[in-house]
Protein backbone atom coordinates (compact mmCIF):
# COMPACT_ATOMS: atom_id res chain seq x y z
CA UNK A 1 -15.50 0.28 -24.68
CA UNK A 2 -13.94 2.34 -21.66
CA UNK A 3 -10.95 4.64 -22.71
CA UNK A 4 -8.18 6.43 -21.39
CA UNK A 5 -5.60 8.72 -21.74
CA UNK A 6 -2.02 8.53 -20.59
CA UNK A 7 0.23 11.59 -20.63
CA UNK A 8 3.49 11.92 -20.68
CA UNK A 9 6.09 14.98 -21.31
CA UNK A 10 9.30 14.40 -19.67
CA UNK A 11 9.96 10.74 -21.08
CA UNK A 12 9.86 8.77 -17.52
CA UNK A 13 10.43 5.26 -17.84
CA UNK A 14 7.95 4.47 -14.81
CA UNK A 15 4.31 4.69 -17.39
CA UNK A 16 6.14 2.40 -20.04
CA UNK A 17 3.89 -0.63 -18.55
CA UNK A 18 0.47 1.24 -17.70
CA UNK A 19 -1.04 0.78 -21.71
CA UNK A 20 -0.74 -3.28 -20.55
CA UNK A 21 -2.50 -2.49 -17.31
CA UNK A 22 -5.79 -0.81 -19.80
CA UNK A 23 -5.59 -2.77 -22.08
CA UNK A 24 -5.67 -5.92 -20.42
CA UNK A 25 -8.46 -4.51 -18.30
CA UNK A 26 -10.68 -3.68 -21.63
CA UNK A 27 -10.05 -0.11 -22.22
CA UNK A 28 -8.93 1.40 -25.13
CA UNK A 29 -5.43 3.38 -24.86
CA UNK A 30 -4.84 6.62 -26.06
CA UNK A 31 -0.88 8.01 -25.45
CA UNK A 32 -0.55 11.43 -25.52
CA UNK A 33 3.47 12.20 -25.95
CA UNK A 34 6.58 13.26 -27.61
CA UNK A 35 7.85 10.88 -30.61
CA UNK A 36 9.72 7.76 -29.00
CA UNK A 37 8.60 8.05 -25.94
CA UNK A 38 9.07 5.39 -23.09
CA UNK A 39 4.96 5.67 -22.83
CA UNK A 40 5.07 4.94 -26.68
CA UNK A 41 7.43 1.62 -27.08
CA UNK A 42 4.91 -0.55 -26.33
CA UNK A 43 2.31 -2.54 -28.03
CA UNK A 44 -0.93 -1.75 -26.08
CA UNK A 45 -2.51 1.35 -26.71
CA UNK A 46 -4.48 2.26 -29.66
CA UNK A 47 -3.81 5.71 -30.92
CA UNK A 48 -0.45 7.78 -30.17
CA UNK A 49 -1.12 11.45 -30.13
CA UNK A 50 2.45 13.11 -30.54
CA UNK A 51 2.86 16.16 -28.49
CA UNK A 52 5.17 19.46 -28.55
CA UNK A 53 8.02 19.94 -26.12
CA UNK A 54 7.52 23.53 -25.82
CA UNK A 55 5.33 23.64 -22.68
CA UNK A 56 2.72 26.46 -24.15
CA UNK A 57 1.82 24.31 -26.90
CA UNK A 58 1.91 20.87 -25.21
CA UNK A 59 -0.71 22.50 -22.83
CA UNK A 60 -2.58 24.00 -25.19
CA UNK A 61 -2.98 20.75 -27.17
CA UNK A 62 -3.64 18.46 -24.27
CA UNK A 63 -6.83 21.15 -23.40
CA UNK A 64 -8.31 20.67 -27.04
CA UNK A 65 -7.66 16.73 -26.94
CA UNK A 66 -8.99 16.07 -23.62
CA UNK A 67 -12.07 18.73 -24.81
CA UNK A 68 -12.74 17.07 -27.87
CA UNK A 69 -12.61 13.15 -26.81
CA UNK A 70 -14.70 12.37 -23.36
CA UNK A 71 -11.77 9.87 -22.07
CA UNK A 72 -13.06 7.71 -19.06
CA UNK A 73 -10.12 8.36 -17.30
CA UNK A 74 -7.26 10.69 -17.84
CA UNK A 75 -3.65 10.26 -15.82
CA UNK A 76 -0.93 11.97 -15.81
CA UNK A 77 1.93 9.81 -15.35
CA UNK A 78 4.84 12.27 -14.36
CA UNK A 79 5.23 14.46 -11.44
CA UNK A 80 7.01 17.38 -13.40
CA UNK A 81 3.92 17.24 -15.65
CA UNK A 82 1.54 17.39 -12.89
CA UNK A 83 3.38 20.20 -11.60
CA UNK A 84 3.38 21.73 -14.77
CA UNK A 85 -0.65 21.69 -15.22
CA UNK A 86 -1.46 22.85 -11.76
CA UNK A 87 1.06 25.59 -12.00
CA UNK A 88 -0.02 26.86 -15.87
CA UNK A 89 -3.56 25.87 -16.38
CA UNK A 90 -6.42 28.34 -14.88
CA UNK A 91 -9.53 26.46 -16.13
CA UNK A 92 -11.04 24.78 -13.05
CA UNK A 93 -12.89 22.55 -15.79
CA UNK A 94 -9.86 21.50 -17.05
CA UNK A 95 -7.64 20.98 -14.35
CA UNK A 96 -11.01 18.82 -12.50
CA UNK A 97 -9.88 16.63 -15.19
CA UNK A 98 -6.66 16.80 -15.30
CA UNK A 99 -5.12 16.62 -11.55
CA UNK A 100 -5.57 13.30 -9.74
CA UNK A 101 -6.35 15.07 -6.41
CA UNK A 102 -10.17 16.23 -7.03
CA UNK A 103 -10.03 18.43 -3.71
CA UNK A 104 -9.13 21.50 -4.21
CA UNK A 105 -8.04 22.19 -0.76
CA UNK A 106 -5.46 19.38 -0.99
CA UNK A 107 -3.74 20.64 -4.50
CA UNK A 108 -0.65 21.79 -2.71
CA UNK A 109 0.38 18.25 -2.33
CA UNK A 110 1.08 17.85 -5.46
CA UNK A 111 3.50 20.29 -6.19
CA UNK A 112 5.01 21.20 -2.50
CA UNK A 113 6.37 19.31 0.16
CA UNK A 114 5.70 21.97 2.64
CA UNK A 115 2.31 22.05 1.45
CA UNK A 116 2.02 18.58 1.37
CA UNK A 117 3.47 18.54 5.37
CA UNK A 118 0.97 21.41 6.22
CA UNK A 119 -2.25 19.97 4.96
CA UNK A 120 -1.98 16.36 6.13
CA UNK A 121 -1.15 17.94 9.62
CA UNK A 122 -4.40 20.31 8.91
CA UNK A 123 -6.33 17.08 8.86
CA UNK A 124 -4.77 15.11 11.93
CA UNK A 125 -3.02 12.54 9.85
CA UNK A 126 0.39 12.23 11.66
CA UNK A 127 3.49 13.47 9.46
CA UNK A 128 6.76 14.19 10.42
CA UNK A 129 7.20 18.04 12.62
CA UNK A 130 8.40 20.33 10.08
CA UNK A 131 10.22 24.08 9.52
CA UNK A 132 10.08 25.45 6.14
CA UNK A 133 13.42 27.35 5.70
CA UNK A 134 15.62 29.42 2.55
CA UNK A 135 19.20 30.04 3.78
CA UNK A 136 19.63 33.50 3.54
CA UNK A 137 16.31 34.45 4.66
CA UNK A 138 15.47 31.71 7.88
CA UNK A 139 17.24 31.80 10.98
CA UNK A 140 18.99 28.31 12.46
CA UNK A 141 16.85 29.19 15.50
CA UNK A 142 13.69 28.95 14.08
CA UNK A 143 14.63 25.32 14.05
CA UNK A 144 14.45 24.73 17.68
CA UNK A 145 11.05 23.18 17.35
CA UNK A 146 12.39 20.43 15.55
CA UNK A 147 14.44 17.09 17.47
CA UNK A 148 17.72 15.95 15.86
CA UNK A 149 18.04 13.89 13.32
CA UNK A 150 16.28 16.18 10.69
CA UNK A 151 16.17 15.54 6.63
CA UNK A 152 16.40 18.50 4.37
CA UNK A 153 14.88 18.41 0.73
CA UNK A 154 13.73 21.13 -1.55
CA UNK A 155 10.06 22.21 -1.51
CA UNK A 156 9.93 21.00 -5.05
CA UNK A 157 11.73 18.16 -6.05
CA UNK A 158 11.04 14.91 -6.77
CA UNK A 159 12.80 11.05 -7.40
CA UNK A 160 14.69 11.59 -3.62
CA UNK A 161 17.19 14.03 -4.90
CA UNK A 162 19.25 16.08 -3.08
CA UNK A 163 18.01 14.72 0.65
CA UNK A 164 20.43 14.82 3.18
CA UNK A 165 20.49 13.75 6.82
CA UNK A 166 21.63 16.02 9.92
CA UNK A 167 22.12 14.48 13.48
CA UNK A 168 22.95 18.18 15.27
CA UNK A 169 23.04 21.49 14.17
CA UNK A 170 26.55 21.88 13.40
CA UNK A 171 25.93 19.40 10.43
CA UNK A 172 23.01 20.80 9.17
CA UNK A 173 24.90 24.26 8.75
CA UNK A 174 27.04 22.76 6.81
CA UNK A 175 24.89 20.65 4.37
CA UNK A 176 22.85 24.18 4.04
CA UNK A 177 25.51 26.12 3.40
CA UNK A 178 26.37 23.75 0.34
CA UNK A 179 22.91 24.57 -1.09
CA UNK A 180 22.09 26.93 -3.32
CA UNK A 181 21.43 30.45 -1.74
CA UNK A 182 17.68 31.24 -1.17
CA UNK A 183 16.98 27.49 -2.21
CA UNK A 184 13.00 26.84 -0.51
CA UNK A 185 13.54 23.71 1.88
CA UNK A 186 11.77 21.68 4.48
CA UNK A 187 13.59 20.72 7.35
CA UNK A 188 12.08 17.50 8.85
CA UNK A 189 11.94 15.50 11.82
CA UNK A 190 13.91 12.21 10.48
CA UNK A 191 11.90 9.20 12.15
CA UNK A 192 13.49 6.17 12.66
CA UNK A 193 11.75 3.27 12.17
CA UNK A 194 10.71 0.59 9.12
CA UNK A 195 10.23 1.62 5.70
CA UNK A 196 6.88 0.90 3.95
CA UNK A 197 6.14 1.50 0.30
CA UNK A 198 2.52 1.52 -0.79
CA UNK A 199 0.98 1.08 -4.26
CA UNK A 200 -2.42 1.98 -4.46
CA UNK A 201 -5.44 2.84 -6.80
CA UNK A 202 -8.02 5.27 -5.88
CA UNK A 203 -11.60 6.17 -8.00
CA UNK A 204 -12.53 9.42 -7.26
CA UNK A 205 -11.67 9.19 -3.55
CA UNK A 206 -12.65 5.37 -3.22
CA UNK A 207 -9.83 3.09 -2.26
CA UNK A 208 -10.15 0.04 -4.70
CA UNK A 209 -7.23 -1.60 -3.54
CA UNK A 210 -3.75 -1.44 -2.56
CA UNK A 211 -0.41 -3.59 -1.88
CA UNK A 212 2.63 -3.01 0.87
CA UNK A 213 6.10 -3.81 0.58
CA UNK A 214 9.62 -3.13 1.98
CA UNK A 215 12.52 -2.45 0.25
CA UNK A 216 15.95 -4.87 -0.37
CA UNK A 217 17.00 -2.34 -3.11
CA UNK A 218 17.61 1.30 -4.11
CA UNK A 219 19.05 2.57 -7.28
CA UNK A 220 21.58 4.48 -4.88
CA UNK A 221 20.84 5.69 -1.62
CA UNK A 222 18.03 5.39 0.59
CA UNK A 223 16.34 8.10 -0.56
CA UNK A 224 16.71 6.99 -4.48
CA UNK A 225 14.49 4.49 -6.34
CA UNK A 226 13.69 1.25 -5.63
CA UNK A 227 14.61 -1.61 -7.49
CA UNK A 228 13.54 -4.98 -5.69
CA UNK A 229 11.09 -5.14 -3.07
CA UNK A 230 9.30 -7.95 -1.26
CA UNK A 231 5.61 -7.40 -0.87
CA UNK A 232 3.37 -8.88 2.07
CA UNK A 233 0.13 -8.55 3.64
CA UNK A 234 -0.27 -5.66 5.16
CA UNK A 235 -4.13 -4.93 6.66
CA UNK A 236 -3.18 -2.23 9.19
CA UNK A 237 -2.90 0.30 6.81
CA UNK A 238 -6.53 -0.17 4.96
CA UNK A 239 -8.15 2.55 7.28
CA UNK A 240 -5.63 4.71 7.08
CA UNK A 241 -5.31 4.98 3.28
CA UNK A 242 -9.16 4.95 2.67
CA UNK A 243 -9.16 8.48 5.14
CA UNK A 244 -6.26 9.92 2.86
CA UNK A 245 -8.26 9.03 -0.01
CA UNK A 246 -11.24 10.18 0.87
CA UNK A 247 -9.80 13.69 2.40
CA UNK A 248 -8.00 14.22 -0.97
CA UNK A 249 -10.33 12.96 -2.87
CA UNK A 250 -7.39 10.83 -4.76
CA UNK A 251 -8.23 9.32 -8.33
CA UNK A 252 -5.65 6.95 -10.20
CA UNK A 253 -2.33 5.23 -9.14
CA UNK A 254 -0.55 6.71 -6.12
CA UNK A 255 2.58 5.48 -4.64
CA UNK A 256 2.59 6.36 -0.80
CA UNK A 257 5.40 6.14 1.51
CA UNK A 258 5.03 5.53 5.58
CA UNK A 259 7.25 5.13 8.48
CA UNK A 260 6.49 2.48 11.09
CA UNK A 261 7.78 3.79 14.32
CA UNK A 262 8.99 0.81 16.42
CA UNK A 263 8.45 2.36 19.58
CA UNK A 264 4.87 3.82 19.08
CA UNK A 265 4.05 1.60 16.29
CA UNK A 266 2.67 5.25 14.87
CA UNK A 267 2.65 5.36 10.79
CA UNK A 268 4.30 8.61 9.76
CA UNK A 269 3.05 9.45 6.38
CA UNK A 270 5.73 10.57 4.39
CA UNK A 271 5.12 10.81 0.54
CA UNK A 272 2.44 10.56 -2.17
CA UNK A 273 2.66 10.77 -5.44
CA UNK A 274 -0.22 10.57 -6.85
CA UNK A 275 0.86 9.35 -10.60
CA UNK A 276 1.47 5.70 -11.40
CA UNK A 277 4.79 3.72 -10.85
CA UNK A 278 6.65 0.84 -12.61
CA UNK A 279 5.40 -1.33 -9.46
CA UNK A 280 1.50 -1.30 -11.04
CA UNK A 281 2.06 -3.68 -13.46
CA UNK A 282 3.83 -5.92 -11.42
CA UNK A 283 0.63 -6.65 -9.26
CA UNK A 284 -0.71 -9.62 -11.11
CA UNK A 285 1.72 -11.58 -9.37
CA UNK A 286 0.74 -10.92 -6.37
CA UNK A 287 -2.80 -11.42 -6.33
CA UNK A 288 -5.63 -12.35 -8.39
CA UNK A 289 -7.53 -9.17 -7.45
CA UNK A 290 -4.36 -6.94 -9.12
CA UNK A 291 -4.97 -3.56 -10.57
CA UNK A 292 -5.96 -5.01 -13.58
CA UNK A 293 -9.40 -6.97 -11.85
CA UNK A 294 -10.26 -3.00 -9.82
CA UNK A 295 -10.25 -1.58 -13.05
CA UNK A 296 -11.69 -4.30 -14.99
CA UNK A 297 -14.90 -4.40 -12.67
CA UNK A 298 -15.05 -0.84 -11.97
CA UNK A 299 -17.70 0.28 -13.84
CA UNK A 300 -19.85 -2.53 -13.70
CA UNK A 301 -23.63 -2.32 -11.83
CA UNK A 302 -22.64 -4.07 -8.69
CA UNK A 303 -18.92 -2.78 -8.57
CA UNK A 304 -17.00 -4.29 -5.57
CA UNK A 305 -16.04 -1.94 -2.88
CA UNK A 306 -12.69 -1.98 -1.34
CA UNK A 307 -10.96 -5.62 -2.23
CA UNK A 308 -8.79 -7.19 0.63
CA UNK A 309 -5.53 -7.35 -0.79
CA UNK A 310 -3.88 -10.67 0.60
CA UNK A 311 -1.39 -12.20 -1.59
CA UNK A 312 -1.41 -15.46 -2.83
CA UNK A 313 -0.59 -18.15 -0.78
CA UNK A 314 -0.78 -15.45 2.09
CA UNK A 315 3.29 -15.24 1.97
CA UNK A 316 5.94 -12.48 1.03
CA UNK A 317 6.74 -12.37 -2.63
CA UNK A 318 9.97 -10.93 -3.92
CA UNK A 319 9.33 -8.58 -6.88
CA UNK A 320 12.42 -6.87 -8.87
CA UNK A 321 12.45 -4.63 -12.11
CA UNK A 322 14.71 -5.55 -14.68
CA UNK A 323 15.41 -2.52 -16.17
CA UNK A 324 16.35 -0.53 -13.06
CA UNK A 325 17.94 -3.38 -11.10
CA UNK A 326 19.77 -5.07 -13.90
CA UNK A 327 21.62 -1.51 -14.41
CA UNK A 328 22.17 -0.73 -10.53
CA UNK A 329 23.96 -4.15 -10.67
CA UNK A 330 26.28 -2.99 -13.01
CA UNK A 331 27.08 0.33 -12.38
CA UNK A 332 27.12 -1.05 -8.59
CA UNK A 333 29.22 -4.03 -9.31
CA UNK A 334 27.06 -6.08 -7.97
CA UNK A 335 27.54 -9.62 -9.04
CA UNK A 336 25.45 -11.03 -6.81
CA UNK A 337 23.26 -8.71 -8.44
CA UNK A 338 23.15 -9.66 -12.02
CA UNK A 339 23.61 -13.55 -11.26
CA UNK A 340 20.02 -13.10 -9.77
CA UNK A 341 18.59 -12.40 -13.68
CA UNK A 342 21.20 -14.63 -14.95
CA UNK A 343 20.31 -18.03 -12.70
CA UNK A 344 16.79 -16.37 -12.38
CA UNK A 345 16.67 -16.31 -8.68
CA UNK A 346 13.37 -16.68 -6.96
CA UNK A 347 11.96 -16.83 -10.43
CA UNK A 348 13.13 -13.19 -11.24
CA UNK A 349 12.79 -14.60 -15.54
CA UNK A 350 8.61 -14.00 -14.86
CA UNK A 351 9.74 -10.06 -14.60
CA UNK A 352 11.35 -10.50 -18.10
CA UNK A 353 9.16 -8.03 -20.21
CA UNK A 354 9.30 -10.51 -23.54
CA UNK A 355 5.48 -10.35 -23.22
CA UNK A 356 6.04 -6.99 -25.60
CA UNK A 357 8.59 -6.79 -27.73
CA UNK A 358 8.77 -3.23 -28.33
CA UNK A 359 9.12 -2.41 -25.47
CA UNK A 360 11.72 -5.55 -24.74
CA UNK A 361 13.36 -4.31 -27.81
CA UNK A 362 13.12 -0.83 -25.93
CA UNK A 363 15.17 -1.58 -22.74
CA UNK A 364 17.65 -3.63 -24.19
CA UNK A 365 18.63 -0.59 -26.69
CA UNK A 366 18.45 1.78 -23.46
CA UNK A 367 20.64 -0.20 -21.57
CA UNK A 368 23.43 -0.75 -24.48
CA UNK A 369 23.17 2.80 -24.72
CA UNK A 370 23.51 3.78 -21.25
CA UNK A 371 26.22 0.86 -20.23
CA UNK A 372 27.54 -0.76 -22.98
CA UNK A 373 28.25 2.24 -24.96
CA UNK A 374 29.58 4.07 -22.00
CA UNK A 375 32.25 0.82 -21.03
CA UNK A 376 33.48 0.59 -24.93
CA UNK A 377 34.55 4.43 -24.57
CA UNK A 378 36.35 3.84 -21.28
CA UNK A 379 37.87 0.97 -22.76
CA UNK A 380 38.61 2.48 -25.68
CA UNK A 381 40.42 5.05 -23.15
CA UNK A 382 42.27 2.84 -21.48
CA UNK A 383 43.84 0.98 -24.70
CA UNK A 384 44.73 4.25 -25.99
CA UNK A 385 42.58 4.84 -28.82
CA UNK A 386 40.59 7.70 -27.74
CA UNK A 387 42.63 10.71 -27.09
């Protein structure tokens, strides 16, 4: 039997479904994370190897685990982790194994957006223009490059945080000057256009497969995550990702961002992470050659090559998360919203997760926790019985 290992340090709720994804593709799961873990509260994998928080020791245990048991595939599932490991490890054996970009060349995507920017332009694969910049130390002018509207985010960050948009100079002074002092940014040519999220799986540089979508959702703002998004056939973009595979030599789950332009119909590659998403487990409703059949036929003698990825019945199909979107509902007021898992709109019930119930059991105590709790204090407030 194949086997893998999933790690996880930071307790991300995006890996909870990824032992179901293994599992039902024959492999045998090992987790390796802290004690009640999101990767944890679920009924898949086979052996849960608890971790330590402090980052020395976590690393230090996840090089004698992944040294002593020759896993089939190792992913890390969290980009704070991945971070972590390129930044701390100095075995090249170790972090061949580890990192899900094999080329060496390419590792500063992982853990920089400049770098990210720099080497994708390196290789003529068309990316937004681009100033790296610390207030304090830059100049406005070195700017001038750049056309308005620009979007500033921190060299490392990830999840969308602290983006901002700028249409002239006077309002980028003043987002900057909000930031803190030295902060590493990239300034970036903002390009309008449409919005297309990509989840795809890569084997050692080989695109197996991959599935488009836009987005009717964010947790917040357009920069936050996504929490319903319809997915269609999209066939333009199969040369495209199998060069950015091959050139980073990706290997695992990556979740890949591009901007149509609608005047040059040019796709602006924006964002990889190259770590798996909630989305993955998702895809065997879409088609029947989902993640689960790449990874099930992988290894086999007469493996299939790149597998078209038209959906069934050829048409758009709505996909939502219930976790995420049933609590962006509420803290958004959205009734519309939370009717759609109530009525089960466009037969949203299928994304119900009763198919485990650990981890069912799992969200439901997260999200009494996180809203129910929260709304019985404020109530509590309100009638006076909380000081």
């Amino acid at each position: 039997m194949k086997t893998v290992l999933l790690v996880s340090k930071f307790n991300w709720d995006a890996p909870a479904e990824i032992p179901y994804v293994f599992a039902k593709a024959g492999y045998a799961v090992d987790v390796f994370c802290p004690a009640d873990s999101w990767l944890s509260n679920n009924s898949f994998f086979k052996n849960h190897i608890t971790c330590s928080i402090d980052n020395h020791e976590f690393l230090t245990e996840l090089a004698a685990l992944v040294r002593r048991n020759k896993y089939d595939w190792i992913l890390l599932t969290e980009d704070p982790l991945i971070e972590l490991v390129k930044r701390e490890i100095k075995e090249e054996d170790l972090l061949e194994q580890l990192l899900p970009v094999k080329n060496n060349e390419a590792r500063d995507i992982l853990s920089s957006k400049i770098g990210f920017s720099s080497y994708f332009q390196s290789i003529g694969i068309d990316t937004p223009a681009y100033v790296g910049f610390q207030p304090g130390v830059n100049d406005f002018n070195e700017l001038d490059s750049l056309q308005f509207p620009v979007l500033n985010k921190y060299d490392l960050s990830w999840g969308g945080s602290d983006m901002a948009i700028s249409h002239d100079l006077k309002e980028l002074q003043n987002t900057v000057k909000n930031l803190p002092k030295n902060a590493k940014l990239i300034i970036q040519e903002f390009i309008e256009g449409d919005d297309i999220r990509v989840d795809a799986l890569f084997y050692n540089g080989r695109l197996l497969n991959y599935f488009a979508a836009k987005v009717l959702s964010h947790t917040k703002d357009q920069f936050s995550y996504t929490t319903r998004r319809s997915y269609f056939t999209y066939p333009e973009l199969t040369e495209l990702l199998t060069l950015i595979g091959q050139k980073i030599v990706a290997h695992g789950f990556a979740n890949i961002s591009f901007i149509r332009d609608r005047k040059t119909g040019i796709h602006y590659l924006i964002e990889i992470d190259v770590r798996p998403n909630t989305w993955i487990a998702y895809s065997n409703f879409l088609s029947k050659n989902n993640f689960v059949y790449c990874i099930e036929h992988l290894h086999e003698p007469e493996a299939p090559g790149f597998i078209k990825s038209t959906l069934k019945n050829n048409k758009a199909i709505e996909i939502a998360l219930f976790y995420k979107d049933i609590r962006r509902a509420i803290w958004a007021k959205d009734l519309k919203g939370i009717l759609r898992w109530i009525v089960g709109w466009k037969g949203y019930w299928r994304f119900l997760p009763f198919y485990d119930f650990k981890l069912t059991k799992k969200i439901m105590y997260e999200i009494w926790v996180e809203v129910g709790v929260f709304k019985l204090k404020k109530l509590k407030q309100k009638l006076g019985f909380i000081a």
